[in-house]
Every structure is written in C-alpha cells, then in structure tokens.
Protein backbone atom coordinates (compact mmCIF):
# COMPACT_ATOMS: atom_id res chain seq x y z
CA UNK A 1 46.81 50.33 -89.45
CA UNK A 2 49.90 48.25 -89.98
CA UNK A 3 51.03 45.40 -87.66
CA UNK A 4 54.90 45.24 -87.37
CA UNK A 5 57.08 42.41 -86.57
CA UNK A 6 57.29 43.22 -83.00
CA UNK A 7 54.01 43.43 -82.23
CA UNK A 8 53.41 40.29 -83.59
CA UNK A 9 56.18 38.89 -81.52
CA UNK A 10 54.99 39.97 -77.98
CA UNK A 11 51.20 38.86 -78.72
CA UNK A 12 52.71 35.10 -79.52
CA UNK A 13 55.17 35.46 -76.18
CA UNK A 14 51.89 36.79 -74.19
CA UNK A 15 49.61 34.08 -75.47
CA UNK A 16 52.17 31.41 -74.52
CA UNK A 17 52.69 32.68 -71.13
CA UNK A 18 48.92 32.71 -70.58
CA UNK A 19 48.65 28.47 -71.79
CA UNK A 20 51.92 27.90 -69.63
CA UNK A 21 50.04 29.54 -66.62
CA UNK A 22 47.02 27.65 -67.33
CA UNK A 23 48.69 24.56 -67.57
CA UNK A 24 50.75 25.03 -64.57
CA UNK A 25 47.53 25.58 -62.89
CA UNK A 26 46.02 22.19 -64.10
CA UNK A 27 48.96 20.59 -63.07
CA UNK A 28 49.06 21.57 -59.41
CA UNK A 29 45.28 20.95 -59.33
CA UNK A 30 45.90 17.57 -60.13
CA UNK A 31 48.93 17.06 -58.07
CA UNK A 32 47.66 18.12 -54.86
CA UNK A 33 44.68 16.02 -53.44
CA UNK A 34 43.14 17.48 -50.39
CA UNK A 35 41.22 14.47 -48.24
CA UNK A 36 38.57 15.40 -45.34
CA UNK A 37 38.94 14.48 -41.78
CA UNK A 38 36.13 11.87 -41.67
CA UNK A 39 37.49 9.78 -45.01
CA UNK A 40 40.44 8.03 -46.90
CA UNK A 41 41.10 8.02 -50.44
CA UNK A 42 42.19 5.08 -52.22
CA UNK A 43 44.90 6.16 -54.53
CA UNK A 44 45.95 3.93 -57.89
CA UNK A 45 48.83 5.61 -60.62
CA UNK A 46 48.26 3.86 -64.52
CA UNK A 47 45.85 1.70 -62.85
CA UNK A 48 48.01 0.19 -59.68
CA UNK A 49 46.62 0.37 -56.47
CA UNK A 50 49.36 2.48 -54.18
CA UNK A 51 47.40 3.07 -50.97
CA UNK A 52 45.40 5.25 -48.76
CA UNK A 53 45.80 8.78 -48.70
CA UNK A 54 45.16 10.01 -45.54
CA UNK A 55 43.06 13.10 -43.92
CA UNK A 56 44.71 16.82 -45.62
CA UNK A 57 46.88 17.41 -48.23
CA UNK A 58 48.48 14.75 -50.33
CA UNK A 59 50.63 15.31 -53.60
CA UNK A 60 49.41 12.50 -56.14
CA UNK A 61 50.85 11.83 -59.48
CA UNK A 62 48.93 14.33 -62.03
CA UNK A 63 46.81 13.34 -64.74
CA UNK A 64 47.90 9.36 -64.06
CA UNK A 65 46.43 9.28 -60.53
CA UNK A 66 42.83 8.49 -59.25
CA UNK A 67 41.77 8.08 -56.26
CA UNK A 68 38.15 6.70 -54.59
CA UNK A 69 37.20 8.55 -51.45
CA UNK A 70 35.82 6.36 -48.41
CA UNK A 71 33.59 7.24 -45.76
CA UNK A 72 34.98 6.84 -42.17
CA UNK A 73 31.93 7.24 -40.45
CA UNK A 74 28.68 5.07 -39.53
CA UNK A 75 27.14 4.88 -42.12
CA UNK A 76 23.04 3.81 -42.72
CA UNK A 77 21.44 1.32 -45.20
CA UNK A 78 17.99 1.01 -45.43
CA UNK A 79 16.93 -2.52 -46.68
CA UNK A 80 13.73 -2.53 -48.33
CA UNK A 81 10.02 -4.11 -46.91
CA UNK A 82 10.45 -8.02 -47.85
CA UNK A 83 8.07 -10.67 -48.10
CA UNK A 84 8.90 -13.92 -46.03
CA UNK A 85 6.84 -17.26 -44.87
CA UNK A 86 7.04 -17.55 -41.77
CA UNK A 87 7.87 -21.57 -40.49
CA UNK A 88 3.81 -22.32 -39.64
CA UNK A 89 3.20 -21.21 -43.41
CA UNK A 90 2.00 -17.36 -42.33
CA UNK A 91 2.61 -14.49 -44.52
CA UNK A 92 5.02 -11.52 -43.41
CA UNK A 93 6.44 -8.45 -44.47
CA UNK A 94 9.04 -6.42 -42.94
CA UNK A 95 11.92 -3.98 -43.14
CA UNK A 96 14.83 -3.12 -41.43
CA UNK A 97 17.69 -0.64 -41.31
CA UNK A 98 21.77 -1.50 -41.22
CA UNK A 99 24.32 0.53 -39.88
CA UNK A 100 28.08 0.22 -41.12
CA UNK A 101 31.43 1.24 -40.83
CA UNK A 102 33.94 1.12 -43.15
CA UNK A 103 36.84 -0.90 -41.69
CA UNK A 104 39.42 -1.48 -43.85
CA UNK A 105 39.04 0.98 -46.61
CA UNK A 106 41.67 -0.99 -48.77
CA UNK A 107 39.79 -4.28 -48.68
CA UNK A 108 36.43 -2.39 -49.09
CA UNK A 109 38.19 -0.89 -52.41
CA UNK A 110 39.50 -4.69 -53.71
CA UNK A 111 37.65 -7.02 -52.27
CA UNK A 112 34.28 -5.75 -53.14
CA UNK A 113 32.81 -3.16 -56.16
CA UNK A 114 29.62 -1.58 -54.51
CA UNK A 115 30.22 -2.12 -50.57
CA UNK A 116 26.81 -0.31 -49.92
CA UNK A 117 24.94 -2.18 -52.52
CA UNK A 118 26.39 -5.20 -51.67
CA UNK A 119 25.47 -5.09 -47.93
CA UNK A 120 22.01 -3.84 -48.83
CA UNK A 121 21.26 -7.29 -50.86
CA UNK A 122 23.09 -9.53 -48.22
CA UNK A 123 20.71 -7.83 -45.61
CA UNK A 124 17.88 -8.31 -47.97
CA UNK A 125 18.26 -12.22 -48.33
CA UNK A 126 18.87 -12.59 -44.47
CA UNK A 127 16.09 -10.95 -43.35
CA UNK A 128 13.47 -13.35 -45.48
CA UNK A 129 15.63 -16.05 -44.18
CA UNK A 130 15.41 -15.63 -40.45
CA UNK A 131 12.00 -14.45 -40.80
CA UNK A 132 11.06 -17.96 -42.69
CA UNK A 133 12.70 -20.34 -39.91
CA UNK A 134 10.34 -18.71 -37.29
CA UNK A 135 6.98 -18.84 -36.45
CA UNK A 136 4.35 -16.16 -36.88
CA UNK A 137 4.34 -15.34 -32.83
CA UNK A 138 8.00 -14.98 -32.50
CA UNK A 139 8.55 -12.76 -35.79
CA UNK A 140 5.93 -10.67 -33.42
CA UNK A 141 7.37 -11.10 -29.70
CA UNK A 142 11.10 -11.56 -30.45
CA UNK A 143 12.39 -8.51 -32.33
CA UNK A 144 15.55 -8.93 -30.19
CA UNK A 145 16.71 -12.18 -31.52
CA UNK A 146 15.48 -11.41 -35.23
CA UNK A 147 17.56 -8.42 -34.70
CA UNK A 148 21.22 -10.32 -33.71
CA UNK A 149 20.43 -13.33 -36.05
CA UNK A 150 20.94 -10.51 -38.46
CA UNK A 151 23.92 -9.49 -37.31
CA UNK A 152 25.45 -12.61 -36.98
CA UNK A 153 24.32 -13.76 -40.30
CA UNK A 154 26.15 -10.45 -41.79
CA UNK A 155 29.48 -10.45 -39.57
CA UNK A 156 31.15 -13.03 -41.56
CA UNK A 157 30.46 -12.18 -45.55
CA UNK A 158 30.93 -7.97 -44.58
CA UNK A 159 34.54 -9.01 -42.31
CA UNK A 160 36.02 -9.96 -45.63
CA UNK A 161 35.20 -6.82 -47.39
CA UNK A 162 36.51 -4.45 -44.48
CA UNK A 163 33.22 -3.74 -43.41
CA UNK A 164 32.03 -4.04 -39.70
CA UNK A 165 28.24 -4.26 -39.00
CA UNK A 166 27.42 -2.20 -35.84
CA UNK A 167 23.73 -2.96 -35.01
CA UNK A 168 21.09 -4.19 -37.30
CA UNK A 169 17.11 -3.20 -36.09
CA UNK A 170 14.07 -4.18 -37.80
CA UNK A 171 11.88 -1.69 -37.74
CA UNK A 172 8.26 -3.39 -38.55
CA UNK A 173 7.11 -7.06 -39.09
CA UNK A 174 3.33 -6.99 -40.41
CA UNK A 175 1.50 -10.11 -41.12
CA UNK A 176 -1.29 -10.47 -44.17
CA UNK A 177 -4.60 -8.81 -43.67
CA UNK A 178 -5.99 -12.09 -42.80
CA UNK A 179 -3.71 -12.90 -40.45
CA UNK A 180 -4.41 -9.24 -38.82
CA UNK A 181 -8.05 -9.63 -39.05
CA UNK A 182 -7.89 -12.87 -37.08
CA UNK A 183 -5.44 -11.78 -34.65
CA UNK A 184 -7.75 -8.70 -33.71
CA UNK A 185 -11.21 -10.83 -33.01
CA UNK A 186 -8.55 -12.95 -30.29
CA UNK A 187 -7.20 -10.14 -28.83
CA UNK A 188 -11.16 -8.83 -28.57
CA UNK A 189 -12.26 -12.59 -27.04
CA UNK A 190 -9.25 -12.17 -25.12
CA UNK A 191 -9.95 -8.83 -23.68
CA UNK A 192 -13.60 -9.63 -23.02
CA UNK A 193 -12.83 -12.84 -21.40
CA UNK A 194 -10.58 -10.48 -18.95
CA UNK A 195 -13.08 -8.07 -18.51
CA UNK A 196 -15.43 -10.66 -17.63
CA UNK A 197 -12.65 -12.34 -14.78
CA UNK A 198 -12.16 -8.66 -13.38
CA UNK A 199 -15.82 -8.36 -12.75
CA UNK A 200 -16.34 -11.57 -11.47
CA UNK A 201 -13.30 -10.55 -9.03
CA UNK A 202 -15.01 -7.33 -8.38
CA UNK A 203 -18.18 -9.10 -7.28
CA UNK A 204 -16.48 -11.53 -5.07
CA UNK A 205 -14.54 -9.03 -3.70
CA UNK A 206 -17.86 -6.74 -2.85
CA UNK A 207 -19.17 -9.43 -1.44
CA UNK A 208 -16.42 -10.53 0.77
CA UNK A 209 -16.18 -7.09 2.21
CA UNK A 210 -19.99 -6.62 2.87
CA UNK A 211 -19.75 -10.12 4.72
CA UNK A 212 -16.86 -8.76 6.95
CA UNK A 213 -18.68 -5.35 7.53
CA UNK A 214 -21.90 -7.46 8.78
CA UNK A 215 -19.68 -9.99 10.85
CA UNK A 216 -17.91 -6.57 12.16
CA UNK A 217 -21.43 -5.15 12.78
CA UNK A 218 -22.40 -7.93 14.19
CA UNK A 219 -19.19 -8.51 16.46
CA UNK A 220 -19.47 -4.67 17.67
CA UNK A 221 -23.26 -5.46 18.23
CA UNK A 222 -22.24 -8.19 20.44
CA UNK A 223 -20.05 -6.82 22.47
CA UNK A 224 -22.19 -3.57 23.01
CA UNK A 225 -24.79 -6.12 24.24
CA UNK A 226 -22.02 -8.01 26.53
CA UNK A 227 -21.02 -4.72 28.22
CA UNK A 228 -24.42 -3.55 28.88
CA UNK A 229 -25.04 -7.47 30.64
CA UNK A 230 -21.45 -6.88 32.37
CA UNK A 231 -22.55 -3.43 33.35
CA UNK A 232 -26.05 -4.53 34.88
CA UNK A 233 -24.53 -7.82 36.72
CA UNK A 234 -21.82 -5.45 38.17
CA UNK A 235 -24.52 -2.93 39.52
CA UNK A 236 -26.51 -5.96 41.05
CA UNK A 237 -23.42 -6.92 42.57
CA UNK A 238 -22.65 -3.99 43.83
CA UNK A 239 -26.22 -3.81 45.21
CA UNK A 240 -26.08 -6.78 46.53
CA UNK A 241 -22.56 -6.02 48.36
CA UNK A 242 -24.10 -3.07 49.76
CA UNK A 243 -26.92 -4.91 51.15
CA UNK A 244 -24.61 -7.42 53.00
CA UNK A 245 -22.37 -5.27 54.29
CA UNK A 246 -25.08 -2.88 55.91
CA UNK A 247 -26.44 -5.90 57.29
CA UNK A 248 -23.54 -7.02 58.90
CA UNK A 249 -22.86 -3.76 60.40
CA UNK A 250 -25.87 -3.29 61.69
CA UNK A 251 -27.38 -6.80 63.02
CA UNK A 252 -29.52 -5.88 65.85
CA UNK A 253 -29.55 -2.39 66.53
CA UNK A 254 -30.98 -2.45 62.61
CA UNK A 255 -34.00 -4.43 64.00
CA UNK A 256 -34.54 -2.21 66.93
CA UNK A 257 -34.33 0.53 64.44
CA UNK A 258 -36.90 -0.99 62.37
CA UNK A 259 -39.04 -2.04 65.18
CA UNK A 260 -39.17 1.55 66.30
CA UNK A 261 -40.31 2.55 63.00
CA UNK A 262 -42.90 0.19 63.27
CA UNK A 263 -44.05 1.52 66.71
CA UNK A 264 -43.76 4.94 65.14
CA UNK A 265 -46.29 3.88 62.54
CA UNK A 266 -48.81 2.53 65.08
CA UNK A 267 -48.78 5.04 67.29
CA UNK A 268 -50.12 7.25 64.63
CA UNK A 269 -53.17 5.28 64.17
CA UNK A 270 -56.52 6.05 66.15
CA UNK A 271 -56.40 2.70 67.69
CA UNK A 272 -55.38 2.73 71.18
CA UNK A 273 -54.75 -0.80 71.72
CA UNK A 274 -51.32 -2.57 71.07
CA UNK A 275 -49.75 -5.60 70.50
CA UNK A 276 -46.50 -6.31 70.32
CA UNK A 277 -44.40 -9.36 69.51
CA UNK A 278 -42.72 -10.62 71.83
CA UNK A 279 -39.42 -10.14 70.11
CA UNK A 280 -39.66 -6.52 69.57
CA UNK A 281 -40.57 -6.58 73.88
CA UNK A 282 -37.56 -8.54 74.19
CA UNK A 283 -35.49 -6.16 72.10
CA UNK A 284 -36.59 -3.57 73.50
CA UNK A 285 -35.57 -4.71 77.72
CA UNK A 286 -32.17 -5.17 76.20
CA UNK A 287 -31.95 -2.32 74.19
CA UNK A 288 -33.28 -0.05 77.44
CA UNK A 289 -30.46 -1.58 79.35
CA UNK A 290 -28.06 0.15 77.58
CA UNK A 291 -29.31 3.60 77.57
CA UNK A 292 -27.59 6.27 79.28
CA UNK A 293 -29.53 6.79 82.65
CA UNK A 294 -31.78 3.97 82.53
CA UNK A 295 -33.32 3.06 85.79
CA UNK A 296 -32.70 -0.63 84.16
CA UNK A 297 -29.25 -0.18 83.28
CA UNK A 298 -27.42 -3.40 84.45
CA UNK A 299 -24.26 -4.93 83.50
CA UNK A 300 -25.23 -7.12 80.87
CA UNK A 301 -23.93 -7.55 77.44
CA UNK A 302 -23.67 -4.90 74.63
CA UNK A 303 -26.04 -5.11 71.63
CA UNK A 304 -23.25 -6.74 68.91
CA UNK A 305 -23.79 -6.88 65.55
CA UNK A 306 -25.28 -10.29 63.76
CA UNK A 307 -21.58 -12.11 62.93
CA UNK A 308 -22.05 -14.34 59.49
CA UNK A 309 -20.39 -17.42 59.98
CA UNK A 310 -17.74 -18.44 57.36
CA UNK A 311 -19.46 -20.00 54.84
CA UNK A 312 -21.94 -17.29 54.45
CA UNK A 313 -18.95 -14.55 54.53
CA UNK A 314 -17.06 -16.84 52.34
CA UNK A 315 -20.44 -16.81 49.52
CA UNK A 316 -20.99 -13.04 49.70
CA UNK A 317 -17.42 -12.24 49.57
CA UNK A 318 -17.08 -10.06 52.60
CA UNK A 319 -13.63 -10.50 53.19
CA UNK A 320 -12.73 -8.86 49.92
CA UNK A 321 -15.64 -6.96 49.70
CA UNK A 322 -13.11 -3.48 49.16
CA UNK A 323 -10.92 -5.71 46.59
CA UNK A 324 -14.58 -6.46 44.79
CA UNK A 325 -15.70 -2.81 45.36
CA UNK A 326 -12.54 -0.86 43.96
CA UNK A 327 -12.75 -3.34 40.93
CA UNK A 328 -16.53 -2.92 40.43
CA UNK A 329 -15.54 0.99 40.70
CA UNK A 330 -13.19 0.78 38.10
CA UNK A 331 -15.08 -0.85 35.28
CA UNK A 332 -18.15 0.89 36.35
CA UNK A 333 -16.93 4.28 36.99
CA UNK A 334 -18.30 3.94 41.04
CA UNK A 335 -16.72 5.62 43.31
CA UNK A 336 -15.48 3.20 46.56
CA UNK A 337 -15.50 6.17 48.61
CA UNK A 338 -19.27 7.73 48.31
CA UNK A 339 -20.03 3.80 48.62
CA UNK A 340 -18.54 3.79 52.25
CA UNK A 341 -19.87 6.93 53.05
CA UNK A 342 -23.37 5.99 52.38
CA UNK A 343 -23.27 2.65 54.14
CA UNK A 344 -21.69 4.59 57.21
CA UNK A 345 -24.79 6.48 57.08
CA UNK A 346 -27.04 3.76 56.33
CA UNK A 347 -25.18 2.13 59.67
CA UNK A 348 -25.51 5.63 61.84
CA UNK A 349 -29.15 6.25 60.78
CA UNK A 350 -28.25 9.14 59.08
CA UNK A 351 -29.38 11.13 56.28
CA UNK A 352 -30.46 7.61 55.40
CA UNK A 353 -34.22 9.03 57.08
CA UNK A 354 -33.68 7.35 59.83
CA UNK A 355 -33.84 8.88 63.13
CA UNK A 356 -31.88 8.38 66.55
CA UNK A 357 -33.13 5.36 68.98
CA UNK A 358 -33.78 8.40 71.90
CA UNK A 359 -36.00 10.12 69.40
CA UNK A 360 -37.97 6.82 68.79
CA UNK A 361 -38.33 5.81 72.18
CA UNK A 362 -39.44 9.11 74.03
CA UNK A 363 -41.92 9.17 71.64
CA UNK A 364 -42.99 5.30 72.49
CA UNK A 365 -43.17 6.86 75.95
CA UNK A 366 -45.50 9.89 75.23
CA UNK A 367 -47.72 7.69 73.18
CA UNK A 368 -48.15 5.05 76.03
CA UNK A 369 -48.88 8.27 78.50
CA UNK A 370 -51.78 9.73 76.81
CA UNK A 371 -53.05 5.97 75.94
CA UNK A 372 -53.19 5.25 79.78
CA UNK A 373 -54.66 8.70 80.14
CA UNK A 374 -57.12 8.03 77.74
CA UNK A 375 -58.47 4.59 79.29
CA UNK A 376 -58.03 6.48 82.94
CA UNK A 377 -61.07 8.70 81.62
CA UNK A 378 -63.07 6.65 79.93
C-alpha cells in the first residue's frame, strides 16, 4: 500500500488541530478559576500578590497565576494535652480546643505562612502558661477564667495575622496520680465527716420530735383531765343549784310535806302510841287553817315560802340562777328546760313520789280513829 502526498498532508493538518484543541483546552482551564461560596482565593501573577478572588468564576492569568484558597468559615484547632506546674508546685495536664475564623484572608496570606499551625503553637504555650500562674484548686474550680485568659492571651498575636479567635474551651485539666490519690481519701474524710453531721442531725431531729409528741401527749392528757374536773364541778353545781332553788320554792309547805311522810311512816308501825314534836303540831294547826272546809279555817296568814336573805341569795347565786343554768347547759349539754320542769315537780309533789297534803292528812285521820278505837276496847 502506497501513502501519497495528500494523505500525508491531512494526517499532519488533523494531528495539529487535535494539539491546538488540547491546548486551547489547557488554556481555558487555567484561565478560569472557579472559587466556592464559603472561601477566597488569594491570587499572585509571576509571583505578585494581586488580591482576593472572590466566591464563582474568576478569569486569572494562565499558566503565570496561582492562587491559595482560604477558608471562610469557623474553623477548629485542637491543641494537644500539655504538661504545666501549677503556682503551689502541683503537676497538671490538660488540653483544649480553639475555634477560628479567618478574618482578613490577605493578611492571613502575608503576614503569616501556616495560620493553623501557627495558632495551634501560640495556644500550646498559653495554655502551660495560665495553667502555671494558678494554683492546683483553681486549674480545678475555674475553667471559666482559664478559658478567657486564653482568649485574651491569643486576641492580640492572631489580630495581626487576620485571624479572630471566637471561643477557646479547655476540655480536661487532670492532676498527677498522686495528686488524684490524695484528693480522693479528702473527698472520702470529707464525705464521711458529712455523713456523720447528717446523722447526728437526724438524731437530734428524732429526738426533738418525740419530745414534742410527749409534751403534745401530755398537753392533750391534761386537758382531757381538766374537762372531766370542769365537767364534774359543773354537775355539782348544777346539783347544788337545784337543791337551792327547790328549797326556796318550797320553804314550809316542804316541811309539812316531809313531816307527813314521817307520820305516814309511823302510822305503819304496830305501835299505837305517838309522839310528836311540837313543831310538826305547830305546823300542822297552821297548815289545817288553810284547808278548804276546815272547821279551823280562820283568817290568818298563808303558808309563804322560806325567803333567803341577801347574802345567802347573793352566795348561791339565785338571782342568776337561769344565766348560771343556760351556761352550765351549754358546756354540759343540760337542758334548762327539763331542769325547770323537774323542780316544778319537785315543788308540786309530783311525779317526784310525793303525794298531795289531803292524801297525807286523811290518812293521819284514819290512823288516829282506829288508835282511839283500839284503846276504847282494851
């Protein structure tokens, strides 16, 4: 097979359109630079910084251009566990983490080669330092202030490299085993000395309230025993009232009343002698007086009832003797009424087993009738 002049010709023309595409292609790569939203580039031509490219597409000079992407965003830096002294001459270690931003993206690219590395060392050094110029119980207590002497320790050296510190947070401070060891057996003394103040408390306590449940008892006691003395002096008194006011109300008819229950009990004896006292005769000539068809009736004066005088009325309290009764009543659960009702009776003779002055003295008469009728025989 034989290769003419022509065919020749269009493989070099198609071989050189191929390098020229390829080329072309390299050259727009390198001419457009495309920059995410959350960075800026840094952009330098033979070497010269020319500025930030910003977020999306950017046309760069090819082949003499570089740029140095930035990150935007917070970014995190851990620093790494470091060994202090603390100031009263205790071993430490502790770590921490750093969060960034990238301020100034130009002054992070000049000012400073590694801005990451950079703030990871700075952090390094001022962590030991704080840690050393405190003692062992703050680096323990105050994570706070460890935390923004950080910071402030960082603000100045990152401001010049366009960097701004955000928040700085150590995350553990551990002293030596020793240190731990002996920190333990206090916290154990500490704890049992609590444990044994609680109980002591509890004790006291129990014994405090079983002193004011037996001077409760006691109180409740009392006044149980109070009431029950209140109770029995008012039912004396109201015994006592009882007894005064019957007698007042019934003076002498009660003795003639009495008398005749006296007689009553005589005459049912075998004897048939009697002797009376001479009070009971006189009683009875007045009394007879006064009954309805009496062949002694006269006009003399009434049986009255036996008047206290005002001394006496004053010491029994008879003229408040319904104020005393309806308070009596009250606190006693008495009521005033039934009491007036039975001293009515007690007054009338009735249902009181007493029986009517008539009945009493017809039956005098009967007895003295068979007595004379009796000694008439013999």
């Amino acid at each position: 097979m034989e290769f003419t002049p022509l065919a020749a010709s269009g493989t070099v023309i198609t071989a050189v359109g191929l390098l020229l595409l390829l080329l072309l292609a390299v050259v727009v790569y390198e001419t457009v630079e495309i920059v995410d939203a959350y960075e800026k580039k840094a952009l330098t031509v033979f070497g010269e910084y020319r500025g930030l490219l910003e977020p999306g597409i950017n046309i760069v000079p090819p082949f003499v251009a570089r740029t140095y992407p930035f990150d935007m965003r917070t970014q995190t830096i851990d620093v790494p566990r470091q060994e202090a002294i603390t100031r009263d001459n205790s071993p430490v270690t502790a770590d921490a983490v750093v969060y960034i931003r990238v301020r100034d993206a130009k002054r992070a690219f000049l000012e400073v080669d590694d801005y990451k590395t950079a703030v990871s060392n700075l952090a390094q050094t001022t962590l030991r330092a704080v840690l050393g110029d405190m003692e062992l119980d703050d680096t323990l207590n105050k994570r706070q202030q460890i935390n923004s002497r950080i910071r402030t320790e960082l603000d100045e050296p990152t401001d010049e490299w366009g960097i701004r510190v955000e928040s700085v947070e150590v995350r553990e401070v551990n002293p030596s085993q020793d240190v731990q060891q002996a920190m333990e057996q206090q916290t154990s003394a500490e704890r049992k000395r609590r444990a044994m103040i609680l109980e002591a408390q509890g004790e006291r306590q129990s014994a405090i309230e079983k002193a004011q449940g037996d001077k409760q008892s006691n109180i409740i006691r009392a006044q149980g025993e109070k009431q029950s003395q209140i109770l029995e002096a008012q039912g004396d008194a109201i015994s006592t009232v009882l007894r005064a006011k019957s007698a007042e109300s019934m003076g002498e008819r009660a003795i003639v009343d009495k008398g005749m229950e006296t007689l009553e009990s005589i005459g049912q004896a075998e004897s048939t002698t009697y002797v009376l006292p001479q009070e009971i005769s006189s009683l009875l000539g007045r009394y007879s007086k006064h009954l309805t068809g009496s062949d002694v009736a006269e006009d003399a004066e009434k049986l009255t009832t036996q008047d206290f005088d005002a001394e006496t009325r004053e010491l029994l309290g008879l003229d408040d003797i319904d104020e005393i009764i309806n308070q009596i009543s009250e606190e006693a659960d008495v009521d005033p009424s039934e009491i007036e009702e039975q001293a009515q009776a007690v007054k009338e003779g009735e249902d009181a087993g007493l029986r009517s002055t008539d009945e009493v003295i017809s039956e005098m008469d009967q007895e003295f009738e068979d007595g004379d009728d009796g000694e008439s025989k013999s």
